[in-house]
N, C-alpha and C. Protein backbone atom coordinates (compact mmCIF):
# COMPACT_ATOMS: atom_id res chain seq x y z
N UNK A 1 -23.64 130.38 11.56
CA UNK A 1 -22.64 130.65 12.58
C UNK A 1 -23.19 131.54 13.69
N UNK A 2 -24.36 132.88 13.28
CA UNK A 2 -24.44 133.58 14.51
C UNK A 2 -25.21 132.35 15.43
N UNK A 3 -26.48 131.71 14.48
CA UNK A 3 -27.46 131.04 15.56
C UNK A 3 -26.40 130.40 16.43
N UNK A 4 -25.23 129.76 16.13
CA UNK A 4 -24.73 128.95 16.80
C UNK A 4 -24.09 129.75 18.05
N UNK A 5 -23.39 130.84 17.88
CA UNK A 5 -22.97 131.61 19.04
C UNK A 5 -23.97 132.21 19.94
N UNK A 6 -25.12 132.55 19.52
CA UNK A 6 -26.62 132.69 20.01
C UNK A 6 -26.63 131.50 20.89
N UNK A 7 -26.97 130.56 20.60
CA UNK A 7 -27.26 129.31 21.46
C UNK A 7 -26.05 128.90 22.47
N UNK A 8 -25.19 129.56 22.15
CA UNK A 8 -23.79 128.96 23.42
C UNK A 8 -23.61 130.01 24.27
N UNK A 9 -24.65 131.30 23.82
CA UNK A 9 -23.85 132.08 24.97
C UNK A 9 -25.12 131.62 26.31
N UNK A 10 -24.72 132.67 27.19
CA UNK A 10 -25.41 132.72 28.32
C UNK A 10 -27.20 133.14 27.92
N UNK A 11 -27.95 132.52 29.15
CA UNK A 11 -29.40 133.25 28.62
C UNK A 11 -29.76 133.94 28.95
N UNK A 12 -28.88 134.81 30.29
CA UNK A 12 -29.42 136.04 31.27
C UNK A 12 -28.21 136.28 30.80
N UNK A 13 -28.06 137.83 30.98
CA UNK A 13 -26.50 138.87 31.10
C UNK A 13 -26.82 140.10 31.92
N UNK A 14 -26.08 140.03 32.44
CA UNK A 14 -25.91 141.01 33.72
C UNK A 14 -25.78 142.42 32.96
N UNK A 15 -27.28 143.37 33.55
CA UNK A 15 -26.50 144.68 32.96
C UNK A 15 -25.10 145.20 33.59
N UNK A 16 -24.68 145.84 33.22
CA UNK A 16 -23.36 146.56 33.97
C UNK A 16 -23.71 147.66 35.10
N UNK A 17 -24.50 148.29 35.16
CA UNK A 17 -25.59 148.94 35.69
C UNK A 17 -26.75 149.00 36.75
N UNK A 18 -26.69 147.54 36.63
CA UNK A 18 -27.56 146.64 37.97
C UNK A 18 -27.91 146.63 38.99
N UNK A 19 -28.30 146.98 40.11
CA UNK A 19 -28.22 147.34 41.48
C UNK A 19 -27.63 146.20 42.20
N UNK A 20 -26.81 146.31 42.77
CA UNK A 20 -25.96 145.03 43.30
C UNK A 20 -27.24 144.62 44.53
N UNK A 21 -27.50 143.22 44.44
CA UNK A 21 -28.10 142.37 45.07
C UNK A 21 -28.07 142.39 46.65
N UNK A 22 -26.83 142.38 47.54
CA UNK A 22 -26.87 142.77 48.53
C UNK A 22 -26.76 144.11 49.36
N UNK A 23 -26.54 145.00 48.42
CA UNK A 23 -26.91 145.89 49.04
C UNK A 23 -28.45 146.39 49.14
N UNK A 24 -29.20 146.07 48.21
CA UNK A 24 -30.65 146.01 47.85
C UNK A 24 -31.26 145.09 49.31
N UNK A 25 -30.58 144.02 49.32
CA UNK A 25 -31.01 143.01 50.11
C UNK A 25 -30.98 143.78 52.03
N UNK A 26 -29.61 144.21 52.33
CA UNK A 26 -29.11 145.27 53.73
C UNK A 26 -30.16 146.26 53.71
N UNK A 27 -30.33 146.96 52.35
CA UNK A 27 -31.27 148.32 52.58
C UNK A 27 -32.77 147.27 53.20
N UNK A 28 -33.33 146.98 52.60
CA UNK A 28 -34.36 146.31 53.06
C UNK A 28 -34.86 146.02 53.98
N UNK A 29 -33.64 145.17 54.45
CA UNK A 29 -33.24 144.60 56.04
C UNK A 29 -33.65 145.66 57.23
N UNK A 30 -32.53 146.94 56.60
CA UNK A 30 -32.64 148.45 57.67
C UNK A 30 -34.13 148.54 57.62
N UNK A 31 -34.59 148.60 56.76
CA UNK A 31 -36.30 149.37 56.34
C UNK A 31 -36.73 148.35 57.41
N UNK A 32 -37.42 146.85 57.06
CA UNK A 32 -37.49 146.38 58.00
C UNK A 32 -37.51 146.98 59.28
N UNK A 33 -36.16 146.64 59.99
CA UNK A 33 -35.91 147.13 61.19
C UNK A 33 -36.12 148.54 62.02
N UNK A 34 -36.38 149.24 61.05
CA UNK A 34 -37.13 150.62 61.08
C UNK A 34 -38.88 150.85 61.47
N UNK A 35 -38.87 149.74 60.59
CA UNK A 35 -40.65 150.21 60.54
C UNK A 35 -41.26 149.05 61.82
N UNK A 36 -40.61 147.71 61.72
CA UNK A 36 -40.95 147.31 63.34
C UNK A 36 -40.65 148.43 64.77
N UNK A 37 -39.28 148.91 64.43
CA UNK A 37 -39.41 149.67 65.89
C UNK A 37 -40.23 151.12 66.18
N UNK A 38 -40.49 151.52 64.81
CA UNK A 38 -42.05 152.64 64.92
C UNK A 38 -43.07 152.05 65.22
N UNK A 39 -42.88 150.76 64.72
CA UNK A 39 -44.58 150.30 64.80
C UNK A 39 -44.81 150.39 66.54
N UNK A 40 -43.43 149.39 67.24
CA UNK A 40 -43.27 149.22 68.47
C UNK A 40 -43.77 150.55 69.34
N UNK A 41 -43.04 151.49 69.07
CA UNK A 41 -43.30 152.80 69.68
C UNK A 41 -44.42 153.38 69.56
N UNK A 42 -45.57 153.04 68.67
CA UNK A 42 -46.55 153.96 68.09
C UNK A 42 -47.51 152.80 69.00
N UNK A 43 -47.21 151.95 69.52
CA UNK A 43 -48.27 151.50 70.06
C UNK A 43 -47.91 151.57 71.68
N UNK A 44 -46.90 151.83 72.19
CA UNK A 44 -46.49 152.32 73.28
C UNK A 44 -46.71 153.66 74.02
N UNK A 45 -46.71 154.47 72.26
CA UNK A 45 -46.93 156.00 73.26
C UNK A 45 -48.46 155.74 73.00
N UNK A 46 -49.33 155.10 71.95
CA UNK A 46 -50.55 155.17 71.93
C UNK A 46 -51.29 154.40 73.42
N UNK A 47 -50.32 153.24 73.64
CA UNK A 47 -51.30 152.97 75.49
C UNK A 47 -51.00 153.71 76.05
N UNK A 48 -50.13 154.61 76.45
CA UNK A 48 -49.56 155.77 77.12
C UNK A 48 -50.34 156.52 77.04
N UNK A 49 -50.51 157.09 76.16
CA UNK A 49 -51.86 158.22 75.34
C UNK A 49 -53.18 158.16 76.14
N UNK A 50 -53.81 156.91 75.88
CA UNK A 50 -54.80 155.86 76.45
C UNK A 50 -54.96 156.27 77.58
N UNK A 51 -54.10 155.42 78.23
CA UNK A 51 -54.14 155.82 79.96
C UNK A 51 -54.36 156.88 81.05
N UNK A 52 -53.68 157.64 79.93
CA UNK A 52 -53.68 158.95 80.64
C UNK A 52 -54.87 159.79 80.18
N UNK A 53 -55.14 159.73 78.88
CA UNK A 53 -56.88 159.91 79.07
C UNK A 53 -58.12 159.46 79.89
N UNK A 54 -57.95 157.59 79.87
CA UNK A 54 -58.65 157.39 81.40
C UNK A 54 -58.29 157.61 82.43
N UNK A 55 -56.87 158.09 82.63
CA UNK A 55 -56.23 158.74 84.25
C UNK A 55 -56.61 157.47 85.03
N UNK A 56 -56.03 156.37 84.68
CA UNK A 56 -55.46 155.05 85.64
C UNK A 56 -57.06 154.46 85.80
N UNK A 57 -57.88 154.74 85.52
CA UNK A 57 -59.17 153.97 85.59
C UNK A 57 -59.19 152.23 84.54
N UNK A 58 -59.19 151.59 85.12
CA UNK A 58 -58.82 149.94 84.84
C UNK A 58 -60.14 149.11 84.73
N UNK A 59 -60.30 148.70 83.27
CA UNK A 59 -61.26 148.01 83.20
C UNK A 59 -61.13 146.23 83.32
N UNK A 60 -61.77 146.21 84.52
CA UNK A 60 -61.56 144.56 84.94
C UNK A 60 -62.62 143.63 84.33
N UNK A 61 -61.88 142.32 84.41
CA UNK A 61 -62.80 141.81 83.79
C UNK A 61 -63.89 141.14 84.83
N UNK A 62 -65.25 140.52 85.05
CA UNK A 62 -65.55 139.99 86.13
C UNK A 62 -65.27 138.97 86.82
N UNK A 63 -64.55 138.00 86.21
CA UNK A 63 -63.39 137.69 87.81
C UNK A 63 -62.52 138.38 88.08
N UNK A 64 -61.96 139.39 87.11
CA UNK A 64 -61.19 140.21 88.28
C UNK A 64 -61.96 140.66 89.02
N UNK A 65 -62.91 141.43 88.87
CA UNK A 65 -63.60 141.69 89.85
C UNK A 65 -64.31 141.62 90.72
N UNK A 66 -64.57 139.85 90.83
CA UNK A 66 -64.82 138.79 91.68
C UNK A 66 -63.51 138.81 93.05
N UNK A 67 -62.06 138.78 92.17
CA UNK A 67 -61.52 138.56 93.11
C UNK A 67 -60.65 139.68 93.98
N UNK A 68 -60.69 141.11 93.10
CA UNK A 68 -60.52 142.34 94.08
C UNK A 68 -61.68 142.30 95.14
N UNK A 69 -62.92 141.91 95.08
CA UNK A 69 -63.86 142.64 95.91
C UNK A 69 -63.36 141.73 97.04
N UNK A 70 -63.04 139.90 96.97
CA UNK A 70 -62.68 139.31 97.67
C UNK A 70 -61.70 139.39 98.43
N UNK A 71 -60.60 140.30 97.81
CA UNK A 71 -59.60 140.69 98.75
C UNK A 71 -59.77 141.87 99.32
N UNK A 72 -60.72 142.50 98.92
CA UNK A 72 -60.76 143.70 99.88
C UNK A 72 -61.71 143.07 101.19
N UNK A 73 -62.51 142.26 101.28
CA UNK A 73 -63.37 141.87 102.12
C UNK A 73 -62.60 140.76 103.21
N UNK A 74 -61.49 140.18 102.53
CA UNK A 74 -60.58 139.20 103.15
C UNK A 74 -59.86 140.44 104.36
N UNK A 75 -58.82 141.58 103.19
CA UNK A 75 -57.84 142.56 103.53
C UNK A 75 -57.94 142.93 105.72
N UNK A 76 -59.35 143.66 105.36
CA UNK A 76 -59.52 144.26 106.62
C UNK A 76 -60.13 143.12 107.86
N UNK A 77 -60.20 142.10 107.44
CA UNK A 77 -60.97 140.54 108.49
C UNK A 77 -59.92 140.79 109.37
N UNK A 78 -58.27 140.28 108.09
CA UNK A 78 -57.29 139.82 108.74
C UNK A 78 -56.58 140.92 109.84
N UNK A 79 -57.04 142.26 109.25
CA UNK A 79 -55.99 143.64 110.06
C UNK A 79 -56.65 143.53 111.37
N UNK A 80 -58.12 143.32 111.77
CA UNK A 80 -58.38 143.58 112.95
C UNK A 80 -58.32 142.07 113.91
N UNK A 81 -57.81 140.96 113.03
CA UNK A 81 -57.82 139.99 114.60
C UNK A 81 -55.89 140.19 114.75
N UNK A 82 -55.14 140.66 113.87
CA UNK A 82 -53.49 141.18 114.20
C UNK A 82 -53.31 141.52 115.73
């Protein structure tokens, strides 16, 4: 008789005790959403950081710097036939 009530009951049982599932699931979620928007910020104040250690000095690449030199050489053609 027990095997038989053994075999009919359930095969998981819920402790009473349990951490309820969605709230486990929300906390998570928050964490998540926490640690993306540090991450966000930590790389924002770090180019910030950056910058202001090189104090606005801009490393181009060589077509950019193909085509600043070109506009500076274009810039002043055009100001003096105005």
């Amino acid at each position: 008789q027990k095997k038989q009530k053994q075999k009919n009951s359930a095969a998981f049982t819920r402790r009473s005790n349990a951490p309820i599932q969605a709230k486990k699931s929300k906390f998570n979620e928050n964490q998540k959403i926490k640690q993306a928007i540090s991450k966000n910020l930590n790389k924002s104040m770090e180019s910030e950081m950056r910058s202001r250690a090189t104090e606005g000095q801009i490393k181009l690449s060589k077509a950019q710097e193909a085509v600043a030199k070109h506009n500076k050489s274009v810039v002043p053609s055009t100001a003096k036939s105005s």
